[in-house]
N, C-alpha and C. Protein backbone atom coordinates (compact mmCIF):
# COMPACT_ATOMS: atom_id res chain seq x y z
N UNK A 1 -3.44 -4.63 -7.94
CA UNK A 1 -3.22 -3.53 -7.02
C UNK A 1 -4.45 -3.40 -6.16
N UNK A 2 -4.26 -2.96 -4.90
CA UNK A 2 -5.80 -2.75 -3.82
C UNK A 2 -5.41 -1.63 -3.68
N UNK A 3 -6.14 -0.23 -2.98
CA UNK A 3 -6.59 0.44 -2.54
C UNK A 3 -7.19 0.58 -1.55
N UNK A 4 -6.82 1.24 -0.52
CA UNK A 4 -7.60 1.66 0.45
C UNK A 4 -8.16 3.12 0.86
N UNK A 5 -9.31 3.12 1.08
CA UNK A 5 -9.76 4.82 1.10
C UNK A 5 -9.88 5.16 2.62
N UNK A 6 -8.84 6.75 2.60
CA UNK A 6 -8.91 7.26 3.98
C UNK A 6 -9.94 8.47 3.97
N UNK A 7 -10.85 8.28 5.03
CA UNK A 7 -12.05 8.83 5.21
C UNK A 7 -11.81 9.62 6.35
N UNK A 8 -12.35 11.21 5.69
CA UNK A 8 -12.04 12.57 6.97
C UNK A 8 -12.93 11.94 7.92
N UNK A 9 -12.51 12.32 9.29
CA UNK A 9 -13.51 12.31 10.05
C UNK A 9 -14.26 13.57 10.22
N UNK A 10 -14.93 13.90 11.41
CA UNK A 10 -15.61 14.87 11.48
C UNK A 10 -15.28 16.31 12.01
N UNK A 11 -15.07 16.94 11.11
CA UNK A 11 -14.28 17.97 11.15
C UNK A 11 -13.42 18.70 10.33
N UNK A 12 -13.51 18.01 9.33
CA UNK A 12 -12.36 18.02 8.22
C UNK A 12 -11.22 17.31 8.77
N UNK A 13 -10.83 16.88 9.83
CA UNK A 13 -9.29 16.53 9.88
C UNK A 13 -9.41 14.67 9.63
N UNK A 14 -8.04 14.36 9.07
CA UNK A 14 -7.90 12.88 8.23
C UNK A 14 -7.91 12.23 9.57
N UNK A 15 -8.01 11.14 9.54
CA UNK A 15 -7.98 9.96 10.63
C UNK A 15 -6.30 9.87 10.73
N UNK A 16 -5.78 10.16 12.11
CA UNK A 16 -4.57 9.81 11.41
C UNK A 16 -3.65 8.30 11.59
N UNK A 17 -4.91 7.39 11.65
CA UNK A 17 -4.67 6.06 11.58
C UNK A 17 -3.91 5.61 10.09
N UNK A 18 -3.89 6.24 8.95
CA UNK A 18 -3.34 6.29 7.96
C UNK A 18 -2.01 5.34 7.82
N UNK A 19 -1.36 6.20 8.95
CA UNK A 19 0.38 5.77 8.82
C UNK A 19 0.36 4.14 9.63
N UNK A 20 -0.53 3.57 10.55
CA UNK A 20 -0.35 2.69 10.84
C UNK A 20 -0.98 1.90 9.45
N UNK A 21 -2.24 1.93 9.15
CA UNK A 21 -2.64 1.41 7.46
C UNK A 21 -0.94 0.59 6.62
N UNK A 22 -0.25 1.91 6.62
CA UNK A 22 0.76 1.71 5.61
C UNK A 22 1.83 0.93 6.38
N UNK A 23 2.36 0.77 7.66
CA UNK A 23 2.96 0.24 8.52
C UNK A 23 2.65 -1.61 8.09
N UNK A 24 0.94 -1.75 8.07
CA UNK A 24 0.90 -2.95 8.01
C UNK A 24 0.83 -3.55 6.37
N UNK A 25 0.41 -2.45 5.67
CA UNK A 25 0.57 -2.64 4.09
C UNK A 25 2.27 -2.96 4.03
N UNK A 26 2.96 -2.89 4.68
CA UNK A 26 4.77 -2.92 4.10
C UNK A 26 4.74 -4.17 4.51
N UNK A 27 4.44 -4.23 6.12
CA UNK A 27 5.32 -5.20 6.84
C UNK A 27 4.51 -6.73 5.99
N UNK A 28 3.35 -6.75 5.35
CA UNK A 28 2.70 -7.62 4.71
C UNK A 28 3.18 -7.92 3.44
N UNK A 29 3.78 -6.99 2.78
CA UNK A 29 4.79 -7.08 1.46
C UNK A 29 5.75 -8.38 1.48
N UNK A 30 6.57 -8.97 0.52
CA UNK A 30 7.47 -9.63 0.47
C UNK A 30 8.07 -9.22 -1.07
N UNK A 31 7.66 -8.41 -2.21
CA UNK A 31 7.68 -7.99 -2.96
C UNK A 31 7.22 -6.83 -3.64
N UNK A 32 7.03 -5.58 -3.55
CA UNK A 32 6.51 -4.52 -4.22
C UNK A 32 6.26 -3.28 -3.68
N UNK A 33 5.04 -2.61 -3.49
CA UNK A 33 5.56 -1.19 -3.59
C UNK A 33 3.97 -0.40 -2.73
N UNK A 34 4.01 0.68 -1.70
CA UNK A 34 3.03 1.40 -1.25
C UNK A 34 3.39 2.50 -1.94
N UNK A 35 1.72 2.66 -2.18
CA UNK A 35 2.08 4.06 -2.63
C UNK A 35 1.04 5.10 -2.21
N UNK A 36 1.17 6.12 -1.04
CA UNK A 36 0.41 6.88 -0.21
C UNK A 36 0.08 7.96 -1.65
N UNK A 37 -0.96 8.40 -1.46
CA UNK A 37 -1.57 9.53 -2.69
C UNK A 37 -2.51 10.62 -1.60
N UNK A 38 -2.37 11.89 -2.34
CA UNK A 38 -2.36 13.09 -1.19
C UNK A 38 -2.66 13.79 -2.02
N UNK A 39 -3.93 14.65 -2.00
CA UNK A 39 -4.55 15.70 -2.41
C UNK A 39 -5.17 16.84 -1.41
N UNK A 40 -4.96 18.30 -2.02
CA UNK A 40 -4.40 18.97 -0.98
C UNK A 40 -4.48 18.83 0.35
N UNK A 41 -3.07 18.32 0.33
CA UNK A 41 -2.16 18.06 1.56
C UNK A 41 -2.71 17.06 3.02
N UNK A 42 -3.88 16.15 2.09
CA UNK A 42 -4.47 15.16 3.01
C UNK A 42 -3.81 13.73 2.44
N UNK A 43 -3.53 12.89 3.01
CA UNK A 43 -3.67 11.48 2.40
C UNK A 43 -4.90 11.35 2.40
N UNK A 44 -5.54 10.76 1.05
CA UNK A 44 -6.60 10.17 0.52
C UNK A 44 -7.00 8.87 0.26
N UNK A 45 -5.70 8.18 0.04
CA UNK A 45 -5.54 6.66 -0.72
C UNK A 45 -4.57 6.23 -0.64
N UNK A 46 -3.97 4.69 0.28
CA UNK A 46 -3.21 4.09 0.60
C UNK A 46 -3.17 2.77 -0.96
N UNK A 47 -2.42 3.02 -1.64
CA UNK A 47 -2.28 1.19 -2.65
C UNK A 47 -1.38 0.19 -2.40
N UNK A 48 -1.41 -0.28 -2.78
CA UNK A 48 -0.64 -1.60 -2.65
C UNK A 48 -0.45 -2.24 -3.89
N UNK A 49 0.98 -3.12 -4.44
CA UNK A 49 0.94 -3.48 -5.68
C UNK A 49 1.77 -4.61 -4.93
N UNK A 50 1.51 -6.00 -5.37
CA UNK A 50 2.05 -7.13 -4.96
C UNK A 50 2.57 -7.83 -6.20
N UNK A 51 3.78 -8.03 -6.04
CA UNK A 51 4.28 -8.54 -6.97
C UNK A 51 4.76 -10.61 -6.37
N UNK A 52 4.68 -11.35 -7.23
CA UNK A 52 4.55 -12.96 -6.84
C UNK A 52 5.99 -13.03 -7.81
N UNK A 53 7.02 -13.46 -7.13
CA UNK A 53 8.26 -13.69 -8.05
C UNK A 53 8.66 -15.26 -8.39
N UNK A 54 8.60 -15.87 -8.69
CA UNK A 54 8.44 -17.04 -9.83
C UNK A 54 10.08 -17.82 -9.80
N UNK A 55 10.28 -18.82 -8.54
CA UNK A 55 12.27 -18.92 -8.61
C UNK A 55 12.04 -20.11 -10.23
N UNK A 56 13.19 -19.91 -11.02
CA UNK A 56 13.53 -20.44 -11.73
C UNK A 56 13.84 -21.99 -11.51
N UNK A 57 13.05 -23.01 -11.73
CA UNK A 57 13.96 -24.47 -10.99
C UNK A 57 14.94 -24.89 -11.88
N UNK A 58 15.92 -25.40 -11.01
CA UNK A 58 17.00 -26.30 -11.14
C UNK A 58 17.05 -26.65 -12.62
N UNK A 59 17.89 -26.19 -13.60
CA UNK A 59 18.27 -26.61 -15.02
C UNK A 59 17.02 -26.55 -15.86
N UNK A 60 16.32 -25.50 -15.43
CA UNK A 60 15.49 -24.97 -16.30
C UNK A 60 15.56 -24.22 -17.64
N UNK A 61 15.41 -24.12 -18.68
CA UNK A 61 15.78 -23.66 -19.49
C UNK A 61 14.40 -22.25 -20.22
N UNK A 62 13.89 -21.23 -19.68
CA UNK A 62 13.24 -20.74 -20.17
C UNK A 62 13.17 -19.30 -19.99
C-alpha cells in the first residue's frame, strides 16, 4: 500500500489539488482500491492498494 500526505497550505485551507491526486491514483490502477481518509472534515491521506492478479496458465492444475 503507498500513501500520500495532503499538506494545508497557508491558511488552514487543504490544497485542493487532492481530487486530481486521486483522479491519477485510479486511472493508474488496473486492480484495487483508493482510499481518501479525512479528519475533521479535511482530506489528510490519499492510499493506494495494488493488487497484481496472477492468470492461471493453460491446464494448470493448482
Amino acid at each position: 500500500m503507498s500513501a500520500i500526505q495532503i499538506k494545508p497550505t497557508v491558511g488552514g485551507e487543504e490544497n485542493l489539488d487532492w481530487l486530481e491526486v486521486v483522479r491519477r491514483q485510479v486511472a493508474s490502477l488496473k486492480f484495487g482500491a483508493v482510499q481518501i481518509v479525512i479528519h475533521d472534515s479535511h482530506v489528510k491521506q490519499i492510499e493506494k492498494t495494488e493488487r497484481v492478479r496472477l492468470d492461471k496458465p493453460a491446464g494448470a492444475s493448482f
